[in-house]
C-alpha atoms as a PDB file:
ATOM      1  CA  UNK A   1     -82.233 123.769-112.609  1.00  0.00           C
ATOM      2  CA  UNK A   2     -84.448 123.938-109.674  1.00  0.00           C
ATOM      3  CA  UNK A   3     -83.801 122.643-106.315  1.00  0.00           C
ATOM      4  CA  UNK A   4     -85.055 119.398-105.656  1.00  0.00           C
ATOM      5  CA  UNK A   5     -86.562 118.707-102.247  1.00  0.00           C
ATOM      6  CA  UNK A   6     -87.047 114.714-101.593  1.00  0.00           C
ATOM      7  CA  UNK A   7     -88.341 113.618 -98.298  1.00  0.00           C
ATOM      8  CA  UNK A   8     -88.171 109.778 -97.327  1.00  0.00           C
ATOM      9  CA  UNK A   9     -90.684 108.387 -95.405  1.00  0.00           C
ATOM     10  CA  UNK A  10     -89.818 105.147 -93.170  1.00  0.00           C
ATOM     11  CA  UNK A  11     -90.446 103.570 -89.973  1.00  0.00           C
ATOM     12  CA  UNK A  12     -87.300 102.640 -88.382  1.00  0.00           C
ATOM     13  CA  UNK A  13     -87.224 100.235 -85.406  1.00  0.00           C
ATOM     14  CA  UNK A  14     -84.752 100.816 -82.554  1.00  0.00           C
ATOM     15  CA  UNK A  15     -83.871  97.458 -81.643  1.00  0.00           C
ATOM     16  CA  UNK A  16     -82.759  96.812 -85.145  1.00  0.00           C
ATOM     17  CA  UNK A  17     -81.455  97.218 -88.776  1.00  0.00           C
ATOM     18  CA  UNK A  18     -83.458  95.920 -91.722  1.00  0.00           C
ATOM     19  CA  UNK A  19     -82.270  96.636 -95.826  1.00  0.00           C
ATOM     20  CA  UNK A  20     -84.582  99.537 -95.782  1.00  0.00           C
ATOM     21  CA  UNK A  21     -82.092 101.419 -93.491  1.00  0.00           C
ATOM     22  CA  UNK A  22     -79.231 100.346 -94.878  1.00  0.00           C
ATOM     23  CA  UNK A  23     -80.468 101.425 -98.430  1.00  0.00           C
ATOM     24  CA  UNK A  24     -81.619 105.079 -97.081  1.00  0.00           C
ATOM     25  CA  UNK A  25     -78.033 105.252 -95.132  1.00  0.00           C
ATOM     26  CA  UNK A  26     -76.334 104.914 -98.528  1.00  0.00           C
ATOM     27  CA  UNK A  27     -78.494 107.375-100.076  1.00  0.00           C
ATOM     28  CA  UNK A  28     -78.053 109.669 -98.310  1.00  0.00           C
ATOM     29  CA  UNK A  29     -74.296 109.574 -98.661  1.00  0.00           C
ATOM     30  CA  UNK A  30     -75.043 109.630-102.077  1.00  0.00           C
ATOM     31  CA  UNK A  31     -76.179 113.006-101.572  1.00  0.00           C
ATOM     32  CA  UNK A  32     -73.606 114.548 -99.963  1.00  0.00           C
ATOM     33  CA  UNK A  33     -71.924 116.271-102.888  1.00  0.00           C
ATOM     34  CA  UNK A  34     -75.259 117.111-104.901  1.00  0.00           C
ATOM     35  CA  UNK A  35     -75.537 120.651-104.249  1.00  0.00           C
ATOM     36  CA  UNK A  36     -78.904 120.796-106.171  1.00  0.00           C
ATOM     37  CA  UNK A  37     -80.991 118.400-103.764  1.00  0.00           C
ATOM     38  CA  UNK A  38     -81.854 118.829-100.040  1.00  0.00           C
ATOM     39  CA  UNK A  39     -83.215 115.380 -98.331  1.00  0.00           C
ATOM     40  CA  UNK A  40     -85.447 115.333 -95.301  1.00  0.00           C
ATOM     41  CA  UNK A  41     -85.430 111.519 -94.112  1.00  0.00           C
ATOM     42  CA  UNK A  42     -88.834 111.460 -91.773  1.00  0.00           C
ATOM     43  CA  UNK A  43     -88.109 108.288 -89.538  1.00  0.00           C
ATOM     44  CA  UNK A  44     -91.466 107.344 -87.481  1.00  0.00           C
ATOM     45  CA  UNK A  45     -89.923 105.383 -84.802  1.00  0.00           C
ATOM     46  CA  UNK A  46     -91.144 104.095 -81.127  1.00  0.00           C
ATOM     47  CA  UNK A  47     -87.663 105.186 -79.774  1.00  0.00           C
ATOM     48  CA  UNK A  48     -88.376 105.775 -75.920  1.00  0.00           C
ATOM     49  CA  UNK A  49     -87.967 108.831 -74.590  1.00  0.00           C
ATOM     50  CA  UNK A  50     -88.790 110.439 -77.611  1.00  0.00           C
ATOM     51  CA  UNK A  51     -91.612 112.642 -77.098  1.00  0.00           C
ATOM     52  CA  UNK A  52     -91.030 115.343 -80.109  1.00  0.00           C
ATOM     53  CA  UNK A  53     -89.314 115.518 -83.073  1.00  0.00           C
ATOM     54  CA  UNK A  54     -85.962 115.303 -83.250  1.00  0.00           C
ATOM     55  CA  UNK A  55     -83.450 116.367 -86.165  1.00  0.00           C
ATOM     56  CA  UNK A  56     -80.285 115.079 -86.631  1.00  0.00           C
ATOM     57  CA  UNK A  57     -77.777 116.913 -89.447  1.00  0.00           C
ATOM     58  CA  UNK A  58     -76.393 113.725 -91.491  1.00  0.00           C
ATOM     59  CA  UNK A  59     -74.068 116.397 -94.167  1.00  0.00           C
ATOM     60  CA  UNK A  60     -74.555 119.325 -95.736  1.00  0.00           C
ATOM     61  CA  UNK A  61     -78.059 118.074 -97.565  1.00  0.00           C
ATOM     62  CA  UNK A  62     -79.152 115.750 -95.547  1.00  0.00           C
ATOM     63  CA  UNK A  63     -81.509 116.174 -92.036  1.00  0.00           C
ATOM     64  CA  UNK A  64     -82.935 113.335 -90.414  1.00  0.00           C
ATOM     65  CA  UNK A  65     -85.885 113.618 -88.408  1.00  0.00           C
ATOM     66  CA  UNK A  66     -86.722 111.398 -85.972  1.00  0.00           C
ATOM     67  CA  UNK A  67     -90.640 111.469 -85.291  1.00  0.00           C
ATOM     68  CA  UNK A  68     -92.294 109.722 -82.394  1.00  0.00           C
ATOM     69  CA  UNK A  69     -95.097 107.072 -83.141  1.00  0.00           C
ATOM     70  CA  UNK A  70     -97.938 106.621 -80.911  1.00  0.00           C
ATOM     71  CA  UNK A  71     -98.478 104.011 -78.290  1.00  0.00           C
ATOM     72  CA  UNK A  72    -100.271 101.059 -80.030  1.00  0.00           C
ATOM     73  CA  UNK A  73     -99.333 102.333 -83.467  1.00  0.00           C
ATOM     74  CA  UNK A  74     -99.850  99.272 -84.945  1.00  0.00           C
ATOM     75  CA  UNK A  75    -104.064  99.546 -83.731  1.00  0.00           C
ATOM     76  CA  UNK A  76    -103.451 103.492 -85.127  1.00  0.00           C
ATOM     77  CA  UNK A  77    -102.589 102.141 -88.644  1.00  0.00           C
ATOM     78  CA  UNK A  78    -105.605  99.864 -89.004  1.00  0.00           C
ATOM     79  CA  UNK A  79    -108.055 102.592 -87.682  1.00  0.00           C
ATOM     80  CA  UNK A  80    -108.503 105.402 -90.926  1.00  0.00           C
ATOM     81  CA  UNK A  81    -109.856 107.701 -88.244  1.00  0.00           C
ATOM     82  CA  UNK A  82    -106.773 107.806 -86.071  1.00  0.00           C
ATOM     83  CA  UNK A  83    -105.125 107.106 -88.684  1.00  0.00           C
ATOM     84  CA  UNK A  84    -106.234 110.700 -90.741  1.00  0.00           C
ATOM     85  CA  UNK A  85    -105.433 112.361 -87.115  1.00  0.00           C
ATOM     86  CA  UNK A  86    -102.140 111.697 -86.586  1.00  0.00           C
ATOM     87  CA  UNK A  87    -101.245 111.896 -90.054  1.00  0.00           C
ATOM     88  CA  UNK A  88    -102.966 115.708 -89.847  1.00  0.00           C
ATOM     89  CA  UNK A  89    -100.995 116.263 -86.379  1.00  0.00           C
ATOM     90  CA  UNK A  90     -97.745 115.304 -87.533  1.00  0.00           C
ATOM     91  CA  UNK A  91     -97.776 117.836 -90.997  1.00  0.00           C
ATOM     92  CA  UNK A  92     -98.440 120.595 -88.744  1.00  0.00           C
ATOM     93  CA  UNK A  93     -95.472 119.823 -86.769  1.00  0.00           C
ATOM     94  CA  UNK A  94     -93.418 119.404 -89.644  1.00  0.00           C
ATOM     95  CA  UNK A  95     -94.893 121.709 -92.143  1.00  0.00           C
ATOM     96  CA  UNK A  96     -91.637 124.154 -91.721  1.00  0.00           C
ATOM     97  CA  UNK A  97     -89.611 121.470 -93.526  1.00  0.00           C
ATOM     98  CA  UNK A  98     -92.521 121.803 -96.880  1.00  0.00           C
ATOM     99  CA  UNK A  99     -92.964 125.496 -97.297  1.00  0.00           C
ATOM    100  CA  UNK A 100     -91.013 127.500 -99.532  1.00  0.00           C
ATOM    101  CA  UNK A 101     -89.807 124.394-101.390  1.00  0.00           C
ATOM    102  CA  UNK A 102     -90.236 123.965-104.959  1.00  0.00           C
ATOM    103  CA  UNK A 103     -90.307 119.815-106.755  1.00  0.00           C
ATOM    104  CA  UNK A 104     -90.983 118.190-104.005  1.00  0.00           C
ATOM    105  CA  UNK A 105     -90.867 114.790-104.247  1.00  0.00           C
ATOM    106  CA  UNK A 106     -92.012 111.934-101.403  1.00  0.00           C
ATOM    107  CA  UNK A 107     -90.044 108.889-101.272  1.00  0.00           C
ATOM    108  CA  UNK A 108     -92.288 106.591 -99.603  1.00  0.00           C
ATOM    109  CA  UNK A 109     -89.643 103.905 -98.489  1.00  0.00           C
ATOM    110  CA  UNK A 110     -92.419 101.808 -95.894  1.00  0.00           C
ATOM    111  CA  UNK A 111     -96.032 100.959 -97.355  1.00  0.00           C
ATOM    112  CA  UNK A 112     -98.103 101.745 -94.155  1.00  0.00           C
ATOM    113  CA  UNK A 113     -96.556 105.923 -94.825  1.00  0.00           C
ATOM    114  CA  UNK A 114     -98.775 106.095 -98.181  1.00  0.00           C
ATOM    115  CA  UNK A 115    -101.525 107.779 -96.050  1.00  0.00           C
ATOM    116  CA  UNK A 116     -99.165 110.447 -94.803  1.00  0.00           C
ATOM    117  CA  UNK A 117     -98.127 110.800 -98.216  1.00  0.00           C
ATOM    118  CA  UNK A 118    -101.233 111.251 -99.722  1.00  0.00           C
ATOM    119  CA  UNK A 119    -102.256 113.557 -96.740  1.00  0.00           C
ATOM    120  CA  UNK A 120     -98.984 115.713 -97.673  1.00  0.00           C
ATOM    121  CA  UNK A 121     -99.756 115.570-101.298  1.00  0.00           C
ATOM    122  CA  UNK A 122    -103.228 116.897-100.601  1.00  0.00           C
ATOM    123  CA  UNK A 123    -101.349 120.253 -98.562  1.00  0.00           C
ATOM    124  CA  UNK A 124     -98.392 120.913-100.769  1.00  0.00           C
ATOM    125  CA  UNK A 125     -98.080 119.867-104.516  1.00  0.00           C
ATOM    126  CA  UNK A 126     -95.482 117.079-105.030  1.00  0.00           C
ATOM    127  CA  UNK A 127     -94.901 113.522-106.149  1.00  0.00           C
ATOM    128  CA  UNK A 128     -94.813 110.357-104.352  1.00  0.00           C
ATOM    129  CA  UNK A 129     -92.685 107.023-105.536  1.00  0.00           C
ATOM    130  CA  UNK A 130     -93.259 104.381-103.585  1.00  0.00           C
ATOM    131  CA  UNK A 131     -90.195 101.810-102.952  1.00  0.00           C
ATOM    132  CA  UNK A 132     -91.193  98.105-102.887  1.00  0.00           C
ATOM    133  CA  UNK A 133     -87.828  97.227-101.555  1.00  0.00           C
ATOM    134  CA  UNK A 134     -88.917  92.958-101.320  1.00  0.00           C
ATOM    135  CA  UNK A 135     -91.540  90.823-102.902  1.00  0.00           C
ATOM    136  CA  UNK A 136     -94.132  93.612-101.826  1.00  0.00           C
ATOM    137  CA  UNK A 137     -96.047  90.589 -99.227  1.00  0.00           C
ATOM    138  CA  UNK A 138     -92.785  89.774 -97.446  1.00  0.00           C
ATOM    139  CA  UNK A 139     -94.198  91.922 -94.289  1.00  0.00           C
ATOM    140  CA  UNK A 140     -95.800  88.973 -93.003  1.00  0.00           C
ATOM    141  CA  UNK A 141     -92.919  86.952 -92.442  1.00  0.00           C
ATOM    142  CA  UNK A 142     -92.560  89.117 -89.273  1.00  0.00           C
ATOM    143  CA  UNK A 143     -96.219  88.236 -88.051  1.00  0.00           C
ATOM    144  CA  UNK A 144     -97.560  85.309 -89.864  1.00  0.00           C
ATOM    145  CA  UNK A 145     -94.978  82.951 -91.625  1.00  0.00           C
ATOM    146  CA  UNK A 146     -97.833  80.581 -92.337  1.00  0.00           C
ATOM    147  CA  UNK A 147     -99.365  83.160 -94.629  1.00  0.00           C
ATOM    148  CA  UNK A 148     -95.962  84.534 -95.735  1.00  0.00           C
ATOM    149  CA  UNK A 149     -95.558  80.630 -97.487  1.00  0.00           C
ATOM    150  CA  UNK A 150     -99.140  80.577 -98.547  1.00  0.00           C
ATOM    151  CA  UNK A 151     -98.484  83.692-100.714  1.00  0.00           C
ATOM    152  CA  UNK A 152     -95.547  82.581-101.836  1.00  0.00           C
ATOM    153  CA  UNK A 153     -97.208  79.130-103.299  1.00  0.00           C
ATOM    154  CA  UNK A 154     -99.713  81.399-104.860  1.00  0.00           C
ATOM    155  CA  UNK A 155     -97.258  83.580-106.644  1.00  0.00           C
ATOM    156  CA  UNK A 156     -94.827  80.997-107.447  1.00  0.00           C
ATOM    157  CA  UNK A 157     -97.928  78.627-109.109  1.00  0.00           C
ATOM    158  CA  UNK A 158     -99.007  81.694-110.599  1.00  0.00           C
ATOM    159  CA  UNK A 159    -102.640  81.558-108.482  1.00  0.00           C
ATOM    160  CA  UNK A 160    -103.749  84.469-107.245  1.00  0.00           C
ATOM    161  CA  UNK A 161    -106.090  85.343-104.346  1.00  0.00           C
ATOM    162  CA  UNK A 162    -108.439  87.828-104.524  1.00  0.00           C
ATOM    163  CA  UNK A 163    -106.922  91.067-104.638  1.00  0.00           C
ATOM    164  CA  UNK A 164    -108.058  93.007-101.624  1.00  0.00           C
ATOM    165  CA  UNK A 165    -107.342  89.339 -99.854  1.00  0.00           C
ATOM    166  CA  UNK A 166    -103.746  89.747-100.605  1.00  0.00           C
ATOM    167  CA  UNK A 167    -103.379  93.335 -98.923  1.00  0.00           C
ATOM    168  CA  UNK A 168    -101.346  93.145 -95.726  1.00  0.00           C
ATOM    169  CA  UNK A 169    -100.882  96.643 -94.240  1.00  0.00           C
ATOM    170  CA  UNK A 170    -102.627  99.869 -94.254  1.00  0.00           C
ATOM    171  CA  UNK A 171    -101.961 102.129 -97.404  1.00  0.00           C
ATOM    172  CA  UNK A 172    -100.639  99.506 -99.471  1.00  0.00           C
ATOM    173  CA  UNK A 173    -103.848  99.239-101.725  1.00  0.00           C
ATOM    174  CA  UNK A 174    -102.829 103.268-102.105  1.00  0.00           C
ATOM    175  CA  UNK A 175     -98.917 102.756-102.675  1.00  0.00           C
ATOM    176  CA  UNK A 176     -99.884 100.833-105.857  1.00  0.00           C
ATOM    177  CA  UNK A 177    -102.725 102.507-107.291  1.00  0.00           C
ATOM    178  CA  UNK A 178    -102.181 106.368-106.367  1.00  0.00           C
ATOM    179  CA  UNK A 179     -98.227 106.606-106.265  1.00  0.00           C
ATOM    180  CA  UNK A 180     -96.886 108.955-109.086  1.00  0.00           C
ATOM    181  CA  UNK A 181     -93.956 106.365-109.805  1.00  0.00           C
ATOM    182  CA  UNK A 182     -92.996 102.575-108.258  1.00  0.00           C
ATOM    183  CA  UNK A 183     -89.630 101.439-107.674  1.00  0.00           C
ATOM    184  CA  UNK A 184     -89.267  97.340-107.517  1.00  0.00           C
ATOM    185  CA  UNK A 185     -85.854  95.773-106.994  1.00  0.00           C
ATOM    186  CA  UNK A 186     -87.301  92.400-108.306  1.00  0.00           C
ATOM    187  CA  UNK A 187     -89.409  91.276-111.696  1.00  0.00           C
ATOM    188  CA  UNK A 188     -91.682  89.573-109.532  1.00  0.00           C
ATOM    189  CA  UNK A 189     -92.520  92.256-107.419  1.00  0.00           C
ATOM    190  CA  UNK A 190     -93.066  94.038-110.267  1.00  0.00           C
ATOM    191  CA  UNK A 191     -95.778  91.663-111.796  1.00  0.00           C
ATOM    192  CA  UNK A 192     -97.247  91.175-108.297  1.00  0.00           C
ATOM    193  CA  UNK A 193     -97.630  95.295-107.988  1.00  0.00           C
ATOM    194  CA  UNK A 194     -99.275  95.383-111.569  1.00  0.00           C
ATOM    195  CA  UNK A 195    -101.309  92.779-110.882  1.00  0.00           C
ATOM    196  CA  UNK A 196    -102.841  94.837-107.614  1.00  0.00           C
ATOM    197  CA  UNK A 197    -103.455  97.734-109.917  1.00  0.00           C
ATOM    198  CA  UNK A 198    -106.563  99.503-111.032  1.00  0.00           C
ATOM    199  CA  UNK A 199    -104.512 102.442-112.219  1.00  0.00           C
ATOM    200  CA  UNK A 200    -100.776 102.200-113.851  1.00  0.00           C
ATOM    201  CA  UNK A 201     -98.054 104.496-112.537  1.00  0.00           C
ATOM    202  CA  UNK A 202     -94.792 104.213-113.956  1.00  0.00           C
ATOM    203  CA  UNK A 203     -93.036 101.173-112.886  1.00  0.00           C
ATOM    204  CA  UNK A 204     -89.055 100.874-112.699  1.00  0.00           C
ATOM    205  CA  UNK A 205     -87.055  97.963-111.620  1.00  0.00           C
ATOM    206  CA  UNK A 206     -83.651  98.313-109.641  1.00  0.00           C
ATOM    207  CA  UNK A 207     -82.352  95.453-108.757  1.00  0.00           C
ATOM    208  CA  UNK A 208     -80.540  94.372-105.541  1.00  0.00           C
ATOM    209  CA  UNK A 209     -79.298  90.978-106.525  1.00  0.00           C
ATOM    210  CA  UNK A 210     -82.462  89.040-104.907  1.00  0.00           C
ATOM    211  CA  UNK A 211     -82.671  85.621-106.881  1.00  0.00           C
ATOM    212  CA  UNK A 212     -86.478  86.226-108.174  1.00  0.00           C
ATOM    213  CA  UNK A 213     -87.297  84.068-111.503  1.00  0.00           C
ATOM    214  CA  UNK A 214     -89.584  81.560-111.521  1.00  0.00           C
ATOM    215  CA  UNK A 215     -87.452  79.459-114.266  1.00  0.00           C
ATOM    216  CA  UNK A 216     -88.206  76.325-113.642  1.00  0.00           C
ATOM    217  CA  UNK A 217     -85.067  74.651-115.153  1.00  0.00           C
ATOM    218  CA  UNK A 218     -82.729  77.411-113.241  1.00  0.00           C
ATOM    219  CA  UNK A 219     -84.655  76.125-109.929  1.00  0.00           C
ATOM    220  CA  UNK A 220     -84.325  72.866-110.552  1.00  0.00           C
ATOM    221  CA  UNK A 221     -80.169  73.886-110.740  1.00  0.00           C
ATOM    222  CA  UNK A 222     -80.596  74.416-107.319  1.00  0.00           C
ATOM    223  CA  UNK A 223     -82.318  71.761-105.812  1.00  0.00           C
ATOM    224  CA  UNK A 224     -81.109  69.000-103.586  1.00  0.00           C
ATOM    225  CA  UNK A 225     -80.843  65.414-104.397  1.00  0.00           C
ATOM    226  CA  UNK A 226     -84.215  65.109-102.147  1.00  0.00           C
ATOM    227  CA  UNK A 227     -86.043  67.346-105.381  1.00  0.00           C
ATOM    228  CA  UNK A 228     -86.582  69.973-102.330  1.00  0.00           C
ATOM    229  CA  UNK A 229     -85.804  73.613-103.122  1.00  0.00           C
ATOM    230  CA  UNK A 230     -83.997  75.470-100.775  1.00  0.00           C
ATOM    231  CA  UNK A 231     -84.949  79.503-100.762  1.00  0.00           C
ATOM    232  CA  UNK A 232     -83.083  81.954 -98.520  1.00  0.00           C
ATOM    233  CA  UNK A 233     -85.047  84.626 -96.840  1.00  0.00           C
ATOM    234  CA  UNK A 234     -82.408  87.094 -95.104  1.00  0.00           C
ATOM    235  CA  UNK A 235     -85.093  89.749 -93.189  1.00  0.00           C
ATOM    236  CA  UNK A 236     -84.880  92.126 -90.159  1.00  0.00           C
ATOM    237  CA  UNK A 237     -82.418  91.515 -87.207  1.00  0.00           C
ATOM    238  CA  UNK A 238     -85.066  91.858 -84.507  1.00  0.00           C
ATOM    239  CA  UNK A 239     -85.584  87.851 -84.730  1.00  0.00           C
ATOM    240  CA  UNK A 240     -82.403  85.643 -84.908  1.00  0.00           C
ATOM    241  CA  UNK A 241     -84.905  83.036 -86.610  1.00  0.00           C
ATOM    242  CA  UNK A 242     -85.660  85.754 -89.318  1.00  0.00           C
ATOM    243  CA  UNK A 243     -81.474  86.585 -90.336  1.00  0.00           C
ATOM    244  CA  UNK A 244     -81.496  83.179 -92.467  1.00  0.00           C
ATOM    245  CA  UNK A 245     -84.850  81.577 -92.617  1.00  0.00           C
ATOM    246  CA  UNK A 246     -84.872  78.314 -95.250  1.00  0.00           C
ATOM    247  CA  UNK A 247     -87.828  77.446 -96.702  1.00  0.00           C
ATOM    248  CA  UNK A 248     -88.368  74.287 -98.384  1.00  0.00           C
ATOM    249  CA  UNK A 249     -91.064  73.593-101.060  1.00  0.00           C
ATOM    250  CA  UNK A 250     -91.668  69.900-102.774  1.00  0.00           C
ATOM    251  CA  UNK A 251     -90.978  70.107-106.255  1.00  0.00           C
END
């Protein structure tokens, strides 16, 4: 069997811990005894200090890489043109960890990396799976709750937007349509990502115990006397309001 070469791609904040993290963490100690498979976890991060990549050995196949993001990233990942720059600067910096590797496969972990994955792709011949690790729109509960619920409403009613309305961060228009494979870890993440599709990739669903049907009868189980429904949203540490937010929809 050949050696496999996977390479996650995530941006990893320094003032917190999210599930993303916490899932590549245990994958990677997954790994440890797989003698076949060398991981190279590429963490874009705004750590200060940090003007150059750094590489960190996590066991005997895994290397994590820390690589800097640049100042205003968030105006860099709505711009294509600086965009397709630093996604070109950062492959030539890195390129020593893609040569001389055979089934390479990128594990895009965050949405707004599918344009460094594609860029890779178009360099060395691999495959990309994207991870939708939430309902794939739960991004803007960081930003814009208002739209967060909005979404919701419209998924849980079964009304969809228009489809380029409901895109929330750069390359996640990509992620859906140009990915080799898609992981989901809910059935309605899966439905919204094959909804968003003009082309159909291979979708699998692993789940991680989020409560996602849209039975009625089950949600009416779990409704107060009031008729309100009560949904848990457990995100990011970086906002104490965002560890156990409870929305509450009229039934």
């Amino acid at each position: 069997m050949k050696p496999l070469s996977i390479y996650l791609l995530s941006i990893e904040y320094s003032n917190h811990t999210n599930g993303v993290d916490r899932h590549i963490e245990v994958f990677m100690k997954g790994l440890r005894k797989l003698t076949n498979i060398k991981c190279i976890y590429f963490a874009f991060t705004s750590k200060p200090n940090l003007m150059f990549p750094r590489e960190y050995h996590i066991n005997n196949n895994c290397t994590k890489v820390y690589i800097p993001l640049p100042h205003k990233s968030n105006q860099i990942f709505h711009d294509p043109n600086l965009l397709s720059l630093y996604n070109r600067e950062v492959c030539d910096v890195i390129k020593d960890y893609l040569v001389n590797r055979e089934c390479r496969i990128l594990h895009v972990h965050t949405l707004n990396m599918m344009p460094f994955a594609l860029y890779v792709k178009s360099k060395f011949k691999c495959k990309i799976i994207s991870h939708i690790h939430c309902i794939p729109w739960k991004y803007n509960i960081d930003w814009n709750p208002g739209k967060f619920f909005y979404q919701w409403n419209r998924e849980y009613q079964r009304k969809y937007n228009e489809k380029k309305q409901m895109i929330t961060i750069a390359g996640e228009w990509e992620a859906y349509n140009l990915s080799d494979h898609i992981v989901c870890v809910t059935e309605c993440g899966k439905k919204f990502v094959e909804y968003m599709q003009e082309q159909h990739p291979n979708i699998h669903v692993i789940y991680n115990d989020i409560y996602n049907t849209f039975d009625e009868r089950k949600i009416r189980r779990n409704t107060s006397d009031n008729g309100l429904c009560h949904i848990l949203f457990v995100g990011g540490s970086s906002k104490t309001t965002l560890l156990c937010t409870a929305s509450r929809l009229k039934r």
